[in-house]
PDB file of N, CA and C in Angstrom:
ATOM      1  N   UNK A   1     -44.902  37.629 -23.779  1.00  0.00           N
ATOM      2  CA  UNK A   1     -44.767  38.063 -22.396  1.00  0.00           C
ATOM      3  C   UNK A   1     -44.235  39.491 -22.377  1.00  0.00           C
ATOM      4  N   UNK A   2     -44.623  40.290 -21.209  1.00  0.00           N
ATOM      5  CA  UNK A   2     -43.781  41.548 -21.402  1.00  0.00           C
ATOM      6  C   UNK A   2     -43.067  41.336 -19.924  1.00  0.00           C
ATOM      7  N   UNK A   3     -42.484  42.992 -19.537  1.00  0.00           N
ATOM      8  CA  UNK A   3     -41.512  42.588 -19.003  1.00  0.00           C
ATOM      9  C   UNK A   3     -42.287  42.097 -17.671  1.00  0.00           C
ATOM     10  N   UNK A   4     -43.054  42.925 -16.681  1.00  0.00           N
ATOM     11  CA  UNK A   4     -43.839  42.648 -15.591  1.00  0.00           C
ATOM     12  C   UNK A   4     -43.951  41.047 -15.673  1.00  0.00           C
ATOM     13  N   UNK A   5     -44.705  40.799 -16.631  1.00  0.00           N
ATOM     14  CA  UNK A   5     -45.173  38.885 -16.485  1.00  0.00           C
ATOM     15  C   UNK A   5     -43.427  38.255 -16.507  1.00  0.00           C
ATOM     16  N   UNK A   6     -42.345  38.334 -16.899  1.00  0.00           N
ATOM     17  CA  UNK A   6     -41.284  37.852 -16.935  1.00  0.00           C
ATOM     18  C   UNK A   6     -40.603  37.917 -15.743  1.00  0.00           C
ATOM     19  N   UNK A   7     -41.050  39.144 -15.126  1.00  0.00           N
ATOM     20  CA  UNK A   7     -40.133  39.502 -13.745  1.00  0.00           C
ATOM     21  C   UNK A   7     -40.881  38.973 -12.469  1.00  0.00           C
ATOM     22  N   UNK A   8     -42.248  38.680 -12.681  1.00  0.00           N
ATOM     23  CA  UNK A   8     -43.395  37.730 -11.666  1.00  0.00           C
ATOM     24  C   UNK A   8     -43.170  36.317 -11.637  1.00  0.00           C
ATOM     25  N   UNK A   9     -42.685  36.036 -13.167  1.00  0.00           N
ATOM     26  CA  UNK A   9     -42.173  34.436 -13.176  1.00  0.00           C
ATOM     27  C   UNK A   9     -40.691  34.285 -12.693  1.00  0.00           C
ATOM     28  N   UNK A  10     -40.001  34.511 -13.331  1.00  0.00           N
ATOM     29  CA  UNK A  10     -38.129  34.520 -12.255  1.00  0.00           C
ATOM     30  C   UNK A  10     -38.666  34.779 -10.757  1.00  0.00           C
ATOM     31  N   UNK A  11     -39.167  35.495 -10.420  1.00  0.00           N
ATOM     32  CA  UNK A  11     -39.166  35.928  -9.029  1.00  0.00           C
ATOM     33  C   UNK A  11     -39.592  34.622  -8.083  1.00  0.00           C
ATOM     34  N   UNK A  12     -40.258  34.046  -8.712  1.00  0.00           N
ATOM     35  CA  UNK A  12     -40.871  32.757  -7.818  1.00  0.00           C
ATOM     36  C   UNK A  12     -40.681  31.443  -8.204  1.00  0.00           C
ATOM     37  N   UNK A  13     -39.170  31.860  -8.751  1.00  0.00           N
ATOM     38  CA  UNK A  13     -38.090  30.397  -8.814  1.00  0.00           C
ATOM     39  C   UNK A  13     -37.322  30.418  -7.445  1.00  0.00           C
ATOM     40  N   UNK A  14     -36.747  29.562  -6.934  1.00  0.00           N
ATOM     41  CA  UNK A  14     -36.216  29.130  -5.675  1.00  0.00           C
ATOM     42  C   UNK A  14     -34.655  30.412  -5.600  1.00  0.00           C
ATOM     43  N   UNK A  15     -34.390  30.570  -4.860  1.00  0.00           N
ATOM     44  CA  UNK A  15     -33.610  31.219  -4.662  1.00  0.00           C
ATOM     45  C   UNK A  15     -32.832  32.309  -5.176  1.00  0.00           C
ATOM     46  N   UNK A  16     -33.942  33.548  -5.634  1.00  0.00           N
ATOM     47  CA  UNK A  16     -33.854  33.653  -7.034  1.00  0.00           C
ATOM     48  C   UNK A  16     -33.752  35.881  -6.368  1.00  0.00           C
ATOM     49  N   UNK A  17     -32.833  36.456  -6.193  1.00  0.00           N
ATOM     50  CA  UNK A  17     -32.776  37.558  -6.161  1.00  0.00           C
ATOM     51  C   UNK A  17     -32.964  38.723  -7.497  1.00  0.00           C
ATOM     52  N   UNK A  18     -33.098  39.783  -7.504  1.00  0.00           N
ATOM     53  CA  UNK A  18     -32.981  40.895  -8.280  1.00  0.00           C
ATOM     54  C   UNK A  18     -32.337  41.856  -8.366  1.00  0.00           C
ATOM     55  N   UNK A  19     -31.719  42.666  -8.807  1.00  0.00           N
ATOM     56  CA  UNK A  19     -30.942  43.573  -8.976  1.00  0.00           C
ATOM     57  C   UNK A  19     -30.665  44.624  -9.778  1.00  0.00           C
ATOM     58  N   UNK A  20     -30.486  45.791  -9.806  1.00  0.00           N
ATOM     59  CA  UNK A  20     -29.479  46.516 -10.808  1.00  0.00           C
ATOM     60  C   UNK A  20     -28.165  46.862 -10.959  1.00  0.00           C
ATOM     61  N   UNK A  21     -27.202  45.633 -11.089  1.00  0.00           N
ATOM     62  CA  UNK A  21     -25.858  45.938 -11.091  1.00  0.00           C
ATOM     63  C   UNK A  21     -24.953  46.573 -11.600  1.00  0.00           C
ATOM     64  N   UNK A  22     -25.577  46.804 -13.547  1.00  0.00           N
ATOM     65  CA  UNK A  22     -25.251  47.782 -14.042  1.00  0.00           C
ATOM     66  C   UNK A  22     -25.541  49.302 -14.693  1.00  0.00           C
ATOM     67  N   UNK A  23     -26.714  49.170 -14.681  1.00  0.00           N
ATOM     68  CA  UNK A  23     -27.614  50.526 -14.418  1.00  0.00           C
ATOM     69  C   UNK A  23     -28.763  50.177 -14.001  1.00  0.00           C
ATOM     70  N   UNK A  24     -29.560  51.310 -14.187  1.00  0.00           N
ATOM     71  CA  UNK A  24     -30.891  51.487 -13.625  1.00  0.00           C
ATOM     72  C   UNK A  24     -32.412  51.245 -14.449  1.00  0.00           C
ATOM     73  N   UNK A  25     -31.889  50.505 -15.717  1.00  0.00           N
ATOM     74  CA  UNK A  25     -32.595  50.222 -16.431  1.00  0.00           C
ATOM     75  C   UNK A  25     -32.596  48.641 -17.124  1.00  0.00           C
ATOM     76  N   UNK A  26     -30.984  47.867 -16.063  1.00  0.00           N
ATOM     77  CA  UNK A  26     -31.095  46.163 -16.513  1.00  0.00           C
ATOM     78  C   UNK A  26     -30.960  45.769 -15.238  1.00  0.00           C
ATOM     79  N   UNK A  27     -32.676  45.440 -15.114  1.00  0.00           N
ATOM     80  CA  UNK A  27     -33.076  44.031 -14.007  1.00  0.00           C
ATOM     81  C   UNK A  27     -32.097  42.945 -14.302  1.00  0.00           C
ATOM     82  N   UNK A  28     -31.676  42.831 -13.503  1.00  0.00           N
ATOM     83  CA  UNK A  28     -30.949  41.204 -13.266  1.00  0.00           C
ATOM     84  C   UNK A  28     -31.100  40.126 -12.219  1.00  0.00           C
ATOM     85  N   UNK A  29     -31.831  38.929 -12.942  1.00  0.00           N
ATOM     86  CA  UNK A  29     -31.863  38.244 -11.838  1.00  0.00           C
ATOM     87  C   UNK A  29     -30.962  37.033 -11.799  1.00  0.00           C
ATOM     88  N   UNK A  30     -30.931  36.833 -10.664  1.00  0.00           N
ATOM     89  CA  UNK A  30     -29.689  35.850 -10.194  1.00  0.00           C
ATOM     90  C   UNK A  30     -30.582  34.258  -9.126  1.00  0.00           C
ATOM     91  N   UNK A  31     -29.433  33.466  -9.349  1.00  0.00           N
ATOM     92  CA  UNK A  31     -30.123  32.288  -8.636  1.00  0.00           C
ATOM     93  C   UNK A  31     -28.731  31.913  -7.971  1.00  0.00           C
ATOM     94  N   UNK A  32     -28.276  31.937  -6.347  1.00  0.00           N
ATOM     95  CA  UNK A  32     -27.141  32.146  -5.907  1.00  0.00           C
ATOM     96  C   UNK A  32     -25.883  32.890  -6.068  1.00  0.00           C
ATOM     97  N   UNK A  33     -26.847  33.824  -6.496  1.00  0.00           N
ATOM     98  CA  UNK A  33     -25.966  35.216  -6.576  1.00  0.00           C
ATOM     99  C   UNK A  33     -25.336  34.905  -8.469  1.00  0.00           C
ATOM    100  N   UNK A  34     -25.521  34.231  -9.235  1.00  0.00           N
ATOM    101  CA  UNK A  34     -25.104  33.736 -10.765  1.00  0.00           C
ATOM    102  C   UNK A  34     -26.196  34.462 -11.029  1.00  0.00           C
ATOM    103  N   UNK A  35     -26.305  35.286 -12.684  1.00  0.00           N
ATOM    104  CA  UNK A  35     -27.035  35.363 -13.458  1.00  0.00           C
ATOM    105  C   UNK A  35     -28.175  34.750 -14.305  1.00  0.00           C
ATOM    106  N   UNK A  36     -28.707  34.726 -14.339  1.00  0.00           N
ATOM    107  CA  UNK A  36     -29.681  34.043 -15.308  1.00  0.00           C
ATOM    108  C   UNK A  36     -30.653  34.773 -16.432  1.00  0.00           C
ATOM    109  N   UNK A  37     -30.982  35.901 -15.821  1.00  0.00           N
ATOM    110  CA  UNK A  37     -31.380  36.740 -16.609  1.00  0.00           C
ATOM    111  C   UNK A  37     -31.350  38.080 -16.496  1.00  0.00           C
ATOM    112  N   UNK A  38     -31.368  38.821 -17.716  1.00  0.00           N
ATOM    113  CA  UNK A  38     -31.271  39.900 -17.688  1.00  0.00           C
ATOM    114  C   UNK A  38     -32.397  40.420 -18.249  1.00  0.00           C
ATOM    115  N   UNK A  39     -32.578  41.718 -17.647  1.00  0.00           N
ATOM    116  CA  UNK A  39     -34.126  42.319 -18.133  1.00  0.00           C
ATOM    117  C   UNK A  39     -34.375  44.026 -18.320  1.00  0.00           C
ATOM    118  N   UNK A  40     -34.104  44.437 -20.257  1.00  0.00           N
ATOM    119  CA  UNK A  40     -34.218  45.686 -20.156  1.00  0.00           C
ATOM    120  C   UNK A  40     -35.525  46.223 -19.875  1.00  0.00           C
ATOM    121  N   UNK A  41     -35.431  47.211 -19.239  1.00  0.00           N
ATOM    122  CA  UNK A  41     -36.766  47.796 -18.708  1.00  0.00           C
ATOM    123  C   UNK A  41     -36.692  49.094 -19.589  1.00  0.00           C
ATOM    124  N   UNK A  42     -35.945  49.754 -20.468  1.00  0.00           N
ATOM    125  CA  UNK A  42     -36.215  50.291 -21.427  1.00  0.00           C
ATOM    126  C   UNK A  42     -36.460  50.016 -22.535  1.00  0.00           C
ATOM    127  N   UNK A  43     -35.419  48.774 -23.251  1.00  0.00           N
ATOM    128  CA  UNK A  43     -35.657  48.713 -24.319  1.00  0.00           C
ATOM    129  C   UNK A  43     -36.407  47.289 -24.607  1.00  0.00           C
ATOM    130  N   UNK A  44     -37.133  46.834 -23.970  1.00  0.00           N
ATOM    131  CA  UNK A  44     -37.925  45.758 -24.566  1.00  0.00           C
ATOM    132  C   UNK A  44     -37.146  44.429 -24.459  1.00  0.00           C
ATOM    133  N   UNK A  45     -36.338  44.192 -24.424  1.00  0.00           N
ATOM    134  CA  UNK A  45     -35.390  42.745 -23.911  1.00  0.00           C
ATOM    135  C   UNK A  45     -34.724  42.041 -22.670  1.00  0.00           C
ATOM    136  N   UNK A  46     -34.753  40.767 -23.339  1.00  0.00           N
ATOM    137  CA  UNK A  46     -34.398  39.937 -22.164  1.00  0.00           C
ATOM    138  C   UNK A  46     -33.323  39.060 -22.655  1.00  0.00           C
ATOM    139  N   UNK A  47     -32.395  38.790 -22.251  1.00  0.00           N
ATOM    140  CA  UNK A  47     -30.859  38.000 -22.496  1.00  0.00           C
ATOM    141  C   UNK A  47     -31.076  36.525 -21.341  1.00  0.00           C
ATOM    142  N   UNK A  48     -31.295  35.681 -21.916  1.00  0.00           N
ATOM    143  CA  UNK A  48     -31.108  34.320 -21.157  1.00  0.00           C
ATOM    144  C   UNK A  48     -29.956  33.207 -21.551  1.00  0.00           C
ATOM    145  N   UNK A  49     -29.688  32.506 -20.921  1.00  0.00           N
ATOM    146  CA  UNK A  49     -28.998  31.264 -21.442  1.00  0.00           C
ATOM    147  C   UNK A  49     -29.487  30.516 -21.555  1.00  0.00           C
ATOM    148  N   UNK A  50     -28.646  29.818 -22.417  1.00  0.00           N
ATOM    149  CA  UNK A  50     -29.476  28.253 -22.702  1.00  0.00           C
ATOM    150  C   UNK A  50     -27.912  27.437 -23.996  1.00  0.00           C
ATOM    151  N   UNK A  51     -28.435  26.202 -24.184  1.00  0.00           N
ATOM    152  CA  UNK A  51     -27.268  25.019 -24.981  1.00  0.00           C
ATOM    153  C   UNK A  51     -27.300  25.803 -26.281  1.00  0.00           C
ATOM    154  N   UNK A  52     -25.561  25.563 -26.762  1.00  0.00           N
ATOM    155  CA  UNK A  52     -25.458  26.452 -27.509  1.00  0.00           C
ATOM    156  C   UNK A  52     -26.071  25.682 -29.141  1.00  0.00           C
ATOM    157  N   UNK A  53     -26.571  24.539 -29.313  1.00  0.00           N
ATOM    158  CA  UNK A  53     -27.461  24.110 -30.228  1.00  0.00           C
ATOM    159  C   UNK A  53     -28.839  24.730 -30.247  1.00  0.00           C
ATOM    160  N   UNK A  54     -29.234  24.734 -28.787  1.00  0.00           N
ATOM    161  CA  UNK A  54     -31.004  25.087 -29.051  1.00  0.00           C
ATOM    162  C   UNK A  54     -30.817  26.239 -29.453  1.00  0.00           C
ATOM    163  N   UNK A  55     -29.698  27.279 -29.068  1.00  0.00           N
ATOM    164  CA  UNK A  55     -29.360  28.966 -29.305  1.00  0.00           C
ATOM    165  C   UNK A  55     -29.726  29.322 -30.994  1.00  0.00           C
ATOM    166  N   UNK A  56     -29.265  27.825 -31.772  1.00  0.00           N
ATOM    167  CA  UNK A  56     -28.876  28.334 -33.267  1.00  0.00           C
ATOM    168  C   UNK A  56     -30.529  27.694 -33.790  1.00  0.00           C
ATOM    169  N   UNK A  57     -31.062  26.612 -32.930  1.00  0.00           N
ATOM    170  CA  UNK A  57     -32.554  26.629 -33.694  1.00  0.00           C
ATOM    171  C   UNK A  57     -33.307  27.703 -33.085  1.00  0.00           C
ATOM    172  N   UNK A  58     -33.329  28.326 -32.216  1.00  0.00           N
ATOM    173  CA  UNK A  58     -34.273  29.209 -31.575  1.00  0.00           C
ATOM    174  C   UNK A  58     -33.993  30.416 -32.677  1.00  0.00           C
ATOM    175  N   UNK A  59     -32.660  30.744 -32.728  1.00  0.00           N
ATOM    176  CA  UNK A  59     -32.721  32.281 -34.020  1.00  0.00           C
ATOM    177  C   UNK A  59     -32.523  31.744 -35.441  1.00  0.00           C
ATOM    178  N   UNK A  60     -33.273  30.850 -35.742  1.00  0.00           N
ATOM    179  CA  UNK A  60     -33.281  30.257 -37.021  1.00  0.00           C
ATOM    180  C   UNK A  60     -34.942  30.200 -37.089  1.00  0.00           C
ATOM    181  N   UNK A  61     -35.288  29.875 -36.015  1.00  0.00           N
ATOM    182  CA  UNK A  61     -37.287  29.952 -36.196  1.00  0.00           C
ATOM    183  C   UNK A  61     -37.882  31.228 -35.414  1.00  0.00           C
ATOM    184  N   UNK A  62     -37.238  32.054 -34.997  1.00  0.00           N
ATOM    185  CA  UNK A  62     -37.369  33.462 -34.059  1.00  0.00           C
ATOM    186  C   UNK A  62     -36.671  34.616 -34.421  1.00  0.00           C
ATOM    187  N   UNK A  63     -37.144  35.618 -35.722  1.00  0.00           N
ATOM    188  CA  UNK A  63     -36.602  36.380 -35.960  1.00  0.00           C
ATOM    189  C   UNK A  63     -36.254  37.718 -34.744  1.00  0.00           C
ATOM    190  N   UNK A  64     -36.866  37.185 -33.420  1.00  0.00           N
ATOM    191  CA  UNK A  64     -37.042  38.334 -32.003  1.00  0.00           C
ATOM    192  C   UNK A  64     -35.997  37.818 -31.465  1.00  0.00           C
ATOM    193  N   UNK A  65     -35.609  36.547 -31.574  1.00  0.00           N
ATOM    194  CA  UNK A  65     -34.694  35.702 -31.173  1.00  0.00           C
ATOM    195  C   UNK A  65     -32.843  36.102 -31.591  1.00  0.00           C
ATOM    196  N   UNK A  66     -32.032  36.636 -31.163  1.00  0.00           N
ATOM    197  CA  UNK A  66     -30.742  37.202 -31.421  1.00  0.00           C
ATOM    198  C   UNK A  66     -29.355  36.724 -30.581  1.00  0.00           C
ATOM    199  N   UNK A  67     -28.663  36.600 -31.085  1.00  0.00           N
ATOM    200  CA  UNK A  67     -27.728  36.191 -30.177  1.00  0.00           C
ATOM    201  C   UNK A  67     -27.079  37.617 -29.092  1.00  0.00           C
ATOM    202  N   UNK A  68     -26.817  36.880 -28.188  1.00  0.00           N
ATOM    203  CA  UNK A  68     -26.980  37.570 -26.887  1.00  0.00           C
ATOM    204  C   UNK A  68     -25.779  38.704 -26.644  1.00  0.00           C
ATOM    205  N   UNK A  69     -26.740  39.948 -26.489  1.00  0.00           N
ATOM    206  CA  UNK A  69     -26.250  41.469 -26.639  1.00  0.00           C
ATOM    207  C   UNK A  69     -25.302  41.292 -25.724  1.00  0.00           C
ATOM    208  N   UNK A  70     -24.125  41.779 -25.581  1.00  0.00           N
ATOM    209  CA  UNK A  70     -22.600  41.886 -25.074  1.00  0.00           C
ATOM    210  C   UNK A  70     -22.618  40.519 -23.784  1.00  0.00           C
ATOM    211  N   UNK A  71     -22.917  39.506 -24.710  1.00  0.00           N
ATOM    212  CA  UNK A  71     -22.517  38.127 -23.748  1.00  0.00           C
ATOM    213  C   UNK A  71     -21.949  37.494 -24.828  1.00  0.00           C
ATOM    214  N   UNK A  72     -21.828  36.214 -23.975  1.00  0.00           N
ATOM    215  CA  UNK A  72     -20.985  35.025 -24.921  1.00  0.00           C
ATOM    216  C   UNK A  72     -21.911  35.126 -25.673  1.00  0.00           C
ATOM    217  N   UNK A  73     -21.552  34.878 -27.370  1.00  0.00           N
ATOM    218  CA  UNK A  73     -22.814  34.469 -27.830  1.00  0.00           C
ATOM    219  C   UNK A  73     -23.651  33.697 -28.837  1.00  0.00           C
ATOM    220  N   UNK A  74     -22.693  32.756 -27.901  1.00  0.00           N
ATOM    221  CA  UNK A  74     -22.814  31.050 -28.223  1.00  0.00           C
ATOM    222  C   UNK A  74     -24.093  30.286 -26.822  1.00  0.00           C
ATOM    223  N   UNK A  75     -23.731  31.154 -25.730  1.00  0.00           N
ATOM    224  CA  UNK A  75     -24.655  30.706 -24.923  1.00  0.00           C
ATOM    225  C   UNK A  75     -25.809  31.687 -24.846  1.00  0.00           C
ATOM    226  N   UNK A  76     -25.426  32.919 -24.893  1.00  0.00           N
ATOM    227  CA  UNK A  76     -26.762  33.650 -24.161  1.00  0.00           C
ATOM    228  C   UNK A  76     -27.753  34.447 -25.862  1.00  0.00           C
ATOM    229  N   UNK A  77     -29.163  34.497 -25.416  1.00  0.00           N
ATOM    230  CA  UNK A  77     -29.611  34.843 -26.528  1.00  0.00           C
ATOM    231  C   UNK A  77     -30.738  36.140 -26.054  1.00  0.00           C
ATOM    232  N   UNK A  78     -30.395  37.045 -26.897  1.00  0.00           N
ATOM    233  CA  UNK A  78     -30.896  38.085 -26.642  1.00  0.00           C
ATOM    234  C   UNK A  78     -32.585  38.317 -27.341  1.00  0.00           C
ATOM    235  N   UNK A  79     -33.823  38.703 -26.603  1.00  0.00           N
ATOM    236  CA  UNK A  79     -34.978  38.541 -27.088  1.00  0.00           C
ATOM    237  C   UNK A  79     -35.937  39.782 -26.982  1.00  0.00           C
ATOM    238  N   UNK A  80     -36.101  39.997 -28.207  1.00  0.00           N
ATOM    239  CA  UNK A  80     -37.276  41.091 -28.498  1.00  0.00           C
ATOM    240  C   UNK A  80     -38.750  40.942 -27.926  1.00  0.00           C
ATOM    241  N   UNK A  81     -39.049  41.623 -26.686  1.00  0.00           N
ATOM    242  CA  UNK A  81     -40.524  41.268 -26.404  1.00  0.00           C
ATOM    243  C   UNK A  81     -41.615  42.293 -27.544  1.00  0.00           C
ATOM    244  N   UNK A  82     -41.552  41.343 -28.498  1.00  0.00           N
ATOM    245  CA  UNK A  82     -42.549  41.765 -29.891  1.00  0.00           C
ATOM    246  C   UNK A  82     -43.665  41.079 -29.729  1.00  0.00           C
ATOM    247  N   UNK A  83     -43.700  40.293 -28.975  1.00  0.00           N
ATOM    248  CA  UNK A  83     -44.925  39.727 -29.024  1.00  0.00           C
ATOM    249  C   UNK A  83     -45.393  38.741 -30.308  1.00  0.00           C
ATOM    250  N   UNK A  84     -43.906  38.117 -30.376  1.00  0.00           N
ATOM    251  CA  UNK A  84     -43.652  36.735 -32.104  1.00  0.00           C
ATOM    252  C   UNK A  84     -43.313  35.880 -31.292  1.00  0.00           C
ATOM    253  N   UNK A  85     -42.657  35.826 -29.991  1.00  0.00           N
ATOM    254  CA  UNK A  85     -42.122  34.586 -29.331  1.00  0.00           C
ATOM    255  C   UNK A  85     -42.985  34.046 -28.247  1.00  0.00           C
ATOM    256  N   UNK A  86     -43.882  33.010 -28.324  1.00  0.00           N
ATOM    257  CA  UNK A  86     -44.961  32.136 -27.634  1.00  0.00           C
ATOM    258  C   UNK A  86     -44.697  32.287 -26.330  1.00  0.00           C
ATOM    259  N   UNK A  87     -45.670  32.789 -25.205  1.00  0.00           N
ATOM    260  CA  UNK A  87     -45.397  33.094 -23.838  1.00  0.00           C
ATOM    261  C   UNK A  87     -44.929  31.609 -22.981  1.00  0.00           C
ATOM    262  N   UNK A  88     -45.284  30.628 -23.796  1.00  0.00           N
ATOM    263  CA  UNK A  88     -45.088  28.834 -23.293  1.00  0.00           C
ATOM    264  C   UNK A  88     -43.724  28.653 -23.863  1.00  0.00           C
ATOM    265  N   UNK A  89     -42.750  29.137 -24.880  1.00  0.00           N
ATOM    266  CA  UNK A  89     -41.416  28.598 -25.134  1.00  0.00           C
ATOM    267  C   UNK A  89     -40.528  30.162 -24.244  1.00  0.00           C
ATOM    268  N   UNK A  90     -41.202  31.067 -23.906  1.00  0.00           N
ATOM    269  CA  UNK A  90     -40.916  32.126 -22.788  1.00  0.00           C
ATOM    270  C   UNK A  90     -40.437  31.203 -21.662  1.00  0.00           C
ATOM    271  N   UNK A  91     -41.154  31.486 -21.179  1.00  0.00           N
ATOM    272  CA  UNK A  91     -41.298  29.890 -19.776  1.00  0.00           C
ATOM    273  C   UNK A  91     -39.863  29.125 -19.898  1.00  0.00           C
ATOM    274  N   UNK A  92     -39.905  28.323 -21.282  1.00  0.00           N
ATOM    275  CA  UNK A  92     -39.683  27.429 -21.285  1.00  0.00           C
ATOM    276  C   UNK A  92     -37.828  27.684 -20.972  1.00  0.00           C
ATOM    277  N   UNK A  93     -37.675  29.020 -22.118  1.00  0.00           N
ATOM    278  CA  UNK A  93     -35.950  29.806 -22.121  1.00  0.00           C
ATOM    279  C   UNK A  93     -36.338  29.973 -20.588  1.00  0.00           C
ATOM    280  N   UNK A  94     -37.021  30.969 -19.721  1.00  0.00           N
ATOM    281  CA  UNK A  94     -36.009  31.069 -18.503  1.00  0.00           C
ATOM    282  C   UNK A  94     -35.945  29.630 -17.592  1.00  0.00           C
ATOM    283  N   UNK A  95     -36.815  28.812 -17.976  1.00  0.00           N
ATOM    284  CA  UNK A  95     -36.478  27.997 -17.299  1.00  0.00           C
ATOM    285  C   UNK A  95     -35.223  26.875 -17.315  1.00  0.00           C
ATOM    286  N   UNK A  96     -35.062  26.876 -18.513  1.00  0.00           N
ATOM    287  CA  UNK A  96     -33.599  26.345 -19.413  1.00  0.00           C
ATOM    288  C   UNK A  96     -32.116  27.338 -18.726  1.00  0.00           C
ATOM    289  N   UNK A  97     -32.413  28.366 -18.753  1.00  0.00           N
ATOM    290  CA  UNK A  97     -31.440  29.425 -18.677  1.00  0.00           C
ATOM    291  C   UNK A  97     -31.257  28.877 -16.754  1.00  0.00           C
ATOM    292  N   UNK A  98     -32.550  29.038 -16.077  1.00  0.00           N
ATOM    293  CA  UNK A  98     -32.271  28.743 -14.795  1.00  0.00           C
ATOM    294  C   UNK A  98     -31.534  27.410 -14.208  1.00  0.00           C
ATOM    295  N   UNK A  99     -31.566  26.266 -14.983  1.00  0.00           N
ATOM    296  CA  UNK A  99     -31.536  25.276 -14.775  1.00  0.00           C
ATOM    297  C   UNK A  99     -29.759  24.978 -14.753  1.00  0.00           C
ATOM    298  N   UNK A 100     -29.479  25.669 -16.559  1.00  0.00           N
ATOM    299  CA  UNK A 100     -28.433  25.386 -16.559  1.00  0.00           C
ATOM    300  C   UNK A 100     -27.200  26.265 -15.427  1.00  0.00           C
ATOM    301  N   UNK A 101     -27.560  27.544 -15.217  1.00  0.00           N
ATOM    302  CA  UNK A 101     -27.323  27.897 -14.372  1.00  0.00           C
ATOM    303  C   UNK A 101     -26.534  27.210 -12.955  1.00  0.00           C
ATOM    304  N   UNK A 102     -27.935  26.756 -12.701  1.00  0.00           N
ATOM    305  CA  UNK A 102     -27.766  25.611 -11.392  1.00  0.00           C
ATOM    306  C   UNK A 102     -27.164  25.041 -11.640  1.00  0.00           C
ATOM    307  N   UNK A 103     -27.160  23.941 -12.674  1.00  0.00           N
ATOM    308  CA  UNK A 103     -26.237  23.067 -12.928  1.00  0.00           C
ATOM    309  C   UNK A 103     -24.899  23.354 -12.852  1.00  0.00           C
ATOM    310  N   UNK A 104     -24.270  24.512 -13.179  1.00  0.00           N
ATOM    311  CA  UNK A 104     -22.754  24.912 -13.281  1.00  0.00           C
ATOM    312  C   UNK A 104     -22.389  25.313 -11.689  1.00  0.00           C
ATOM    313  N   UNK A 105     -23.269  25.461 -11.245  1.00  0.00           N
ATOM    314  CA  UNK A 105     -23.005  26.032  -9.824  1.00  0.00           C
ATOM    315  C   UNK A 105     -22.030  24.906  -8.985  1.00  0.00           C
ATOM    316  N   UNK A 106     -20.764  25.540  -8.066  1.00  0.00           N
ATOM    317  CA  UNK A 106     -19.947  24.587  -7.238  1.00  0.00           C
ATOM    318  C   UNK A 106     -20.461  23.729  -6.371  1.00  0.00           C
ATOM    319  N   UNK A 107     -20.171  22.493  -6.217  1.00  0.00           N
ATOM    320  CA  UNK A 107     -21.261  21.551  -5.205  1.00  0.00           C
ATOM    321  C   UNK A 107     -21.365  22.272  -3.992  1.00  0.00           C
ATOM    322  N   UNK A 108     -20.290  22.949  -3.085  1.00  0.00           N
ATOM    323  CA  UNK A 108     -20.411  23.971  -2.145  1.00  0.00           C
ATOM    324  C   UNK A 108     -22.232  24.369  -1.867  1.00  0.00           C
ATOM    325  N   UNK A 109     -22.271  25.128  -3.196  1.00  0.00           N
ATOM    326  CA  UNK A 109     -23.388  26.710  -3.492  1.00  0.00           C
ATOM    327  C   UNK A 109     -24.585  25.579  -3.602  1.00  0.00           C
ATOM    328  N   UNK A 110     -24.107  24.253  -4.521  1.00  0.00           N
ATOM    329  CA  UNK A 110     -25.566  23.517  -4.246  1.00  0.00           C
ATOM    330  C   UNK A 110     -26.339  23.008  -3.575  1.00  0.00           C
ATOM    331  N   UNK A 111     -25.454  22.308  -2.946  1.00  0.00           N
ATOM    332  CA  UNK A 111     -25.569  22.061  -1.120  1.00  0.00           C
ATOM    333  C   UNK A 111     -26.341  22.621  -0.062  1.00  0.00           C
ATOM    334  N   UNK A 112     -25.516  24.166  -0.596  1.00  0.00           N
ATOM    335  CA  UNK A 112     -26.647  25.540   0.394  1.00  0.00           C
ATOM    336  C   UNK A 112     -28.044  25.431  -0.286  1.00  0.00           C
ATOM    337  N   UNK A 113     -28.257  25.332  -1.787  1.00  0.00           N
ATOM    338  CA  UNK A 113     -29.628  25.672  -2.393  1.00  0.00           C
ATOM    339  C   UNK A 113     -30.733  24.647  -2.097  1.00  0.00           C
ATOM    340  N   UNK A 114     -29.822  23.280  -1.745  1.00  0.00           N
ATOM    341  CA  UNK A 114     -30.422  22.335  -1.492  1.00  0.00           C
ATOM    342  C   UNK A 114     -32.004  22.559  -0.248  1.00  0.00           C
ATOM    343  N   UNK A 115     -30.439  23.070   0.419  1.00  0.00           N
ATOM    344  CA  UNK A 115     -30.915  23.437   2.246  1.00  0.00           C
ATOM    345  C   UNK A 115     -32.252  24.701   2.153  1.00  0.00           C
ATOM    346  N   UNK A 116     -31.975  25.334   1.165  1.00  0.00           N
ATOM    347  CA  UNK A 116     -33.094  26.461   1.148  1.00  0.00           C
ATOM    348  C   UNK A 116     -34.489  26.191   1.244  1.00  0.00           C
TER     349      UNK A 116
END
């Protein structure tokens, strides 16, 4: 995937904004205002979350696959769009990354997402 096809898919998850919060070159998208992904638009990467088990098989069979550039990084994993990581296990991280996301979210914020 490159970045365009990555930023067409987040975009048309449910409640799902964009941003540049810390410069002008990392897309960030958010799902109730939380992170989920991050997206360099210079340098070729994308930082998602996901369980910190799948984290250690994903950069054990994904040399594009890295643990995640100035995040925790036990949860978040940082990814080389080289064009080595299958556009279907693409998918599959932001959708993992989105999910868990949600999941941590306060029943409050879920409530509202519900309603959306």
């Amino acid at each position: 995937m490159n970045v365009e096809e990555i930023r067409e898919y987040c975009i048309t998850k449910k409640a799902v904004t964009e941003s540049f919060p810390f410069n002008e070159t990392t897309l960030v998208f958010k799902v109730m205002n939380k992170m989920f992904c991050l997206l360099g638009l210079d340098n070729s990467r994308v930082s998602l979350k996901n369980d910190p088990e799948k984290n250690i098989e994903l950069r054990a069979h994904y040399p594009a696959i890295t643990q995640g550039y100035h995040l925790n990084k036990q949860l978040w994993n940082t990814i080389e769009l080289n064009g080595t990581v299958p556009p279907a296990l693409f998918r599959e991280m932001i959708d993992d990354s989105y999910r868990l996301i949600l999941e941590s979210l306060p029943r409050k914020v879920k409530e509202e997402y519900k309603k959306l």
